[in-house]
Every structure is written in C-alpha cells, then in structure tokens.
C-alpha atoms as a PDB file:
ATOM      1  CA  UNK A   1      -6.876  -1.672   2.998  1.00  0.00           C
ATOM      2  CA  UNK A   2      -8.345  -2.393   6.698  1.00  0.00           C
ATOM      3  CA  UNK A   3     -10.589   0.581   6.356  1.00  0.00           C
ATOM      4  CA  UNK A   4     -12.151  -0.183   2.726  1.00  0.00           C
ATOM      5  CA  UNK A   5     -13.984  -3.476   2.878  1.00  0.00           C
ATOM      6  CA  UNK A   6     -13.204  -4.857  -0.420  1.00  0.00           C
ATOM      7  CA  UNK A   7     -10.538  -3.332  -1.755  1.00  0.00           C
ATOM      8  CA  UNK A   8      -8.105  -5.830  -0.541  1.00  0.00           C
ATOM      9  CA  UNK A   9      -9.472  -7.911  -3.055  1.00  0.00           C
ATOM     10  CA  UNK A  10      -8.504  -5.035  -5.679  1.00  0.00           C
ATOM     11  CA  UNK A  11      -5.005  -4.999  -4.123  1.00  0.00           C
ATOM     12  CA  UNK A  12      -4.274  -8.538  -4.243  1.00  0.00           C
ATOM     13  CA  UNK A  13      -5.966  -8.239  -7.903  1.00  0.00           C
ATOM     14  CA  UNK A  14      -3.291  -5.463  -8.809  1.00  0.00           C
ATOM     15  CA  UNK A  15      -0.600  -7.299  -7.309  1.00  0.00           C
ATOM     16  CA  UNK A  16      -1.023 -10.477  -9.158  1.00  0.00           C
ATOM     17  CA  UNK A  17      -1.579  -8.681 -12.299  1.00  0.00           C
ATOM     18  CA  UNK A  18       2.085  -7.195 -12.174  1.00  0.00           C
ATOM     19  CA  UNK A  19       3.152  -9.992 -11.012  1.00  0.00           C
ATOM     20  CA  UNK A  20       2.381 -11.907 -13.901  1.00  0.00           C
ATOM     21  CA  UNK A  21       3.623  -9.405 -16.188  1.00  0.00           C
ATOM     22  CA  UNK A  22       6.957  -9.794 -18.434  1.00  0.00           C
ATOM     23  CA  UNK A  23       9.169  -6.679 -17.116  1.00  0.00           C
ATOM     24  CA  UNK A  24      11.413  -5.828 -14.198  1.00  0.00           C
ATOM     25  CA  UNK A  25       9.554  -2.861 -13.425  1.00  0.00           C
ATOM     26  CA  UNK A  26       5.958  -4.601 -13.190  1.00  0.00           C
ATOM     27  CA  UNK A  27       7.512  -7.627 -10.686  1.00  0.00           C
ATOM     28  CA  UNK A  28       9.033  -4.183  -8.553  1.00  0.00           C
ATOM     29  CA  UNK A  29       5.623  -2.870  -8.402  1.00  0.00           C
ATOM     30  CA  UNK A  30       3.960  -6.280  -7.397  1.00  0.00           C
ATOM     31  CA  UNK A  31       6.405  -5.902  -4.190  1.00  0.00           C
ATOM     32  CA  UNK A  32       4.826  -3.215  -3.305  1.00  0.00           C
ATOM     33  CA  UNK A  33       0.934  -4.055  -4.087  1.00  0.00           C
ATOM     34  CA  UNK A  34       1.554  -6.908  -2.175  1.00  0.00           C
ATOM     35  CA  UNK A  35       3.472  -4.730   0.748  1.00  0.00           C
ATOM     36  CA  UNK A  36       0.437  -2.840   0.707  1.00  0.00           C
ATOM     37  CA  UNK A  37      -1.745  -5.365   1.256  1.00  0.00           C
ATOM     38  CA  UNK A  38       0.441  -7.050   3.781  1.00  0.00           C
ATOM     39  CA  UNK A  39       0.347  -3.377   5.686  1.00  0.00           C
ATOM     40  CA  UNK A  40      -3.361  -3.356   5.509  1.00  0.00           C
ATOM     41  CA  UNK A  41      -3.786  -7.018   6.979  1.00  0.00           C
ATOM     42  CA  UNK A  42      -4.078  -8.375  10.329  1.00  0.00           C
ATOM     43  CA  UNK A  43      -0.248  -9.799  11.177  1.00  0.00           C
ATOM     44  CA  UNK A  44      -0.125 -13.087  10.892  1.00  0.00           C
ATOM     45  CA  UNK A  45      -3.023 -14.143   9.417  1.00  0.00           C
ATOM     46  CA  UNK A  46      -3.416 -16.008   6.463  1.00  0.00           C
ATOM     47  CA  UNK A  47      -3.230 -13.122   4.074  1.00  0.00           C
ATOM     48  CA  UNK A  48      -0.869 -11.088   5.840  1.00  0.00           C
ATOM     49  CA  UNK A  49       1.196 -14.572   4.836  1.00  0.00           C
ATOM     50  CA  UNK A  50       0.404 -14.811   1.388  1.00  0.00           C
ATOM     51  CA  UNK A  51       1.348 -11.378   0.907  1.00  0.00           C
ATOM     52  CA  UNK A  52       4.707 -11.607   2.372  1.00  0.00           C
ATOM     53  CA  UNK A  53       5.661 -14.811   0.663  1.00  0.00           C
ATOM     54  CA  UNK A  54       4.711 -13.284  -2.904  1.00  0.00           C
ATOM     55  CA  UNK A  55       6.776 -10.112  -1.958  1.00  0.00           C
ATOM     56  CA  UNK A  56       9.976 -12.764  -1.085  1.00  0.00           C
ATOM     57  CA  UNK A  57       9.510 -14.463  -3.445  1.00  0.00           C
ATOM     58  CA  UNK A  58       9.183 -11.982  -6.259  1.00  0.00           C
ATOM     59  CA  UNK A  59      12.182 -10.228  -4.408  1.00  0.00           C
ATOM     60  CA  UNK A  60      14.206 -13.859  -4.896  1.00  0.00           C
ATOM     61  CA  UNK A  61      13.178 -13.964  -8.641  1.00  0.00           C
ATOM     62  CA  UNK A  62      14.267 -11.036  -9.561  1.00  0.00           C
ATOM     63  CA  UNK A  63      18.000 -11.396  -8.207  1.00  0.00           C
ATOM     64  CA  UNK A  64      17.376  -9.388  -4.666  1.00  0.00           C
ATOM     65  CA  UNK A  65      18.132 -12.241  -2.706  1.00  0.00           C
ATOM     66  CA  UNK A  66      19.515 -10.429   0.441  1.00  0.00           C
ATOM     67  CA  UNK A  67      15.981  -8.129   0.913  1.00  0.00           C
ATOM     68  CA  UNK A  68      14.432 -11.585   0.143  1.00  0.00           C
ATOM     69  CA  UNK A  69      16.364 -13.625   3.002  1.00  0.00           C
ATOM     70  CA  UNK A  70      16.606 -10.628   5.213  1.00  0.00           C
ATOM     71  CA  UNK A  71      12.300 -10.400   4.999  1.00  0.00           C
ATOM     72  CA  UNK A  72      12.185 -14.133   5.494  1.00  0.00           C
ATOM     73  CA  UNK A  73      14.916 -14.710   8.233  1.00  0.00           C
ATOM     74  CA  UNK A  74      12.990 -11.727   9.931  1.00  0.00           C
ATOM     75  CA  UNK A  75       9.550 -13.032  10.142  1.00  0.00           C
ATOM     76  CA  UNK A  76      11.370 -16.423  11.263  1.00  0.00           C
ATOM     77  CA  UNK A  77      13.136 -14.354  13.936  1.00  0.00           C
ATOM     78  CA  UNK A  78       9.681 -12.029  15.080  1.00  0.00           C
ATOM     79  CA  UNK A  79       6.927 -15.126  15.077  1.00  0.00           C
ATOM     80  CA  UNK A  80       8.619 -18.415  16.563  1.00  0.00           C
ATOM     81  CA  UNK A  81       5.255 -20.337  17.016  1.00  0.00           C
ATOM     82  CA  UNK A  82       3.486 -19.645  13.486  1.00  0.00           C
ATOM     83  CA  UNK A  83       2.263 -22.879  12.381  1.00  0.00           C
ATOM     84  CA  UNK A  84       4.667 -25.302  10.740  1.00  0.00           C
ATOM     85  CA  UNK A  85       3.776 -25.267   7.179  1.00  0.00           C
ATOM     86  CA  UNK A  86       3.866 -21.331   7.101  1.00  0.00           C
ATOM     87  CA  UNK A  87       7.441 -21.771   8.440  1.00  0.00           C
ATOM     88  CA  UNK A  88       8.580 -24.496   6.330  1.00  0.00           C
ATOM     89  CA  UNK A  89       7.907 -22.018   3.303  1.00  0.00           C
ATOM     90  CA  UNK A  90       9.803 -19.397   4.761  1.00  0.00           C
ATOM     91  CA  UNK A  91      12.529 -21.573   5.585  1.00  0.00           C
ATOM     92  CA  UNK A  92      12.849 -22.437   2.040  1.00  0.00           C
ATOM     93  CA  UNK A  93      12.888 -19.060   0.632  1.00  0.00           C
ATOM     94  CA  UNK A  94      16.043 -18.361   2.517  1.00  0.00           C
ATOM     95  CA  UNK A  95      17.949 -21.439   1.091  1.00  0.00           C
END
C-alpha cells in the first residue's frame, strides 16, 4: 500500500465492499483488506485508525469478541497518548 500511491484507496474500496456484503466469509475477508491497509499505513494516523476500528469491529460482529478486545486492549496498552476521541472508541469496543 505505502509503495503504490493510490491503491490504498482500492484497498479501503475492497474492504468496504466485503464489508457490506451478507456472508461470514465476505466480513472475514474485510478483516483482512482492512489489515492490509492498516499494514500499509503510517501507525497512528488517521487511517491506520480507521482501519483498525473496522477490523474490531467487524471481528466483534461476527462473534470473535476475544481477537476483537485483545486488538483493542492492545492498541490501548501500545499508544497511551493518542488523542481522546480515538481512545474513547476503542474503549468502547472492548465493553
């Protein structure tokens, strides 16, 4: 993603395509777009965020609730001074 300019646009495309799909196996695959384009982003920044949050809470939806709260407590855990609204949104996908 970091070395094609563009195609994180295709990836985040992709990834909210399955998303929005009916089946188990699409949402699974969404994970991983949007693990890919997570991977391919500068940590921390705003779509690095978005990316992880979908993942979680795709994860959450479809009944994987300890790989969602173990993702979320973790980038709780690993970036203490990320702005407070980013945190707030983590903090409710572990409850």
């Amino acid at each position: 993603v970091k070395s094609a300019p563009g195609s994180a646009e295709h990836v985040r495309s992709v990834a909210r395509m399955l998303e929005s799909a009916d089946t188990p196996e699409a949402k699974e695959l969404a994970v991983a777009w949007w693990d890919r384009l997570s991977a391919g982003s500068a940590k921390g920044s705003d779509s690095w965020h978005d990316a992880k949050l979908h993942a979680i809470t795709l994860l959450r939806a479809s009944g994987k609730r300890d790989e969602a709260d173990r993702r979320a407590r973790y980038i709780l855990l690993t970036m203490p001074t990320m702005d407070p609204k980013r945190k707030s949104q983590y903090q409710a996908l572990v409850k």
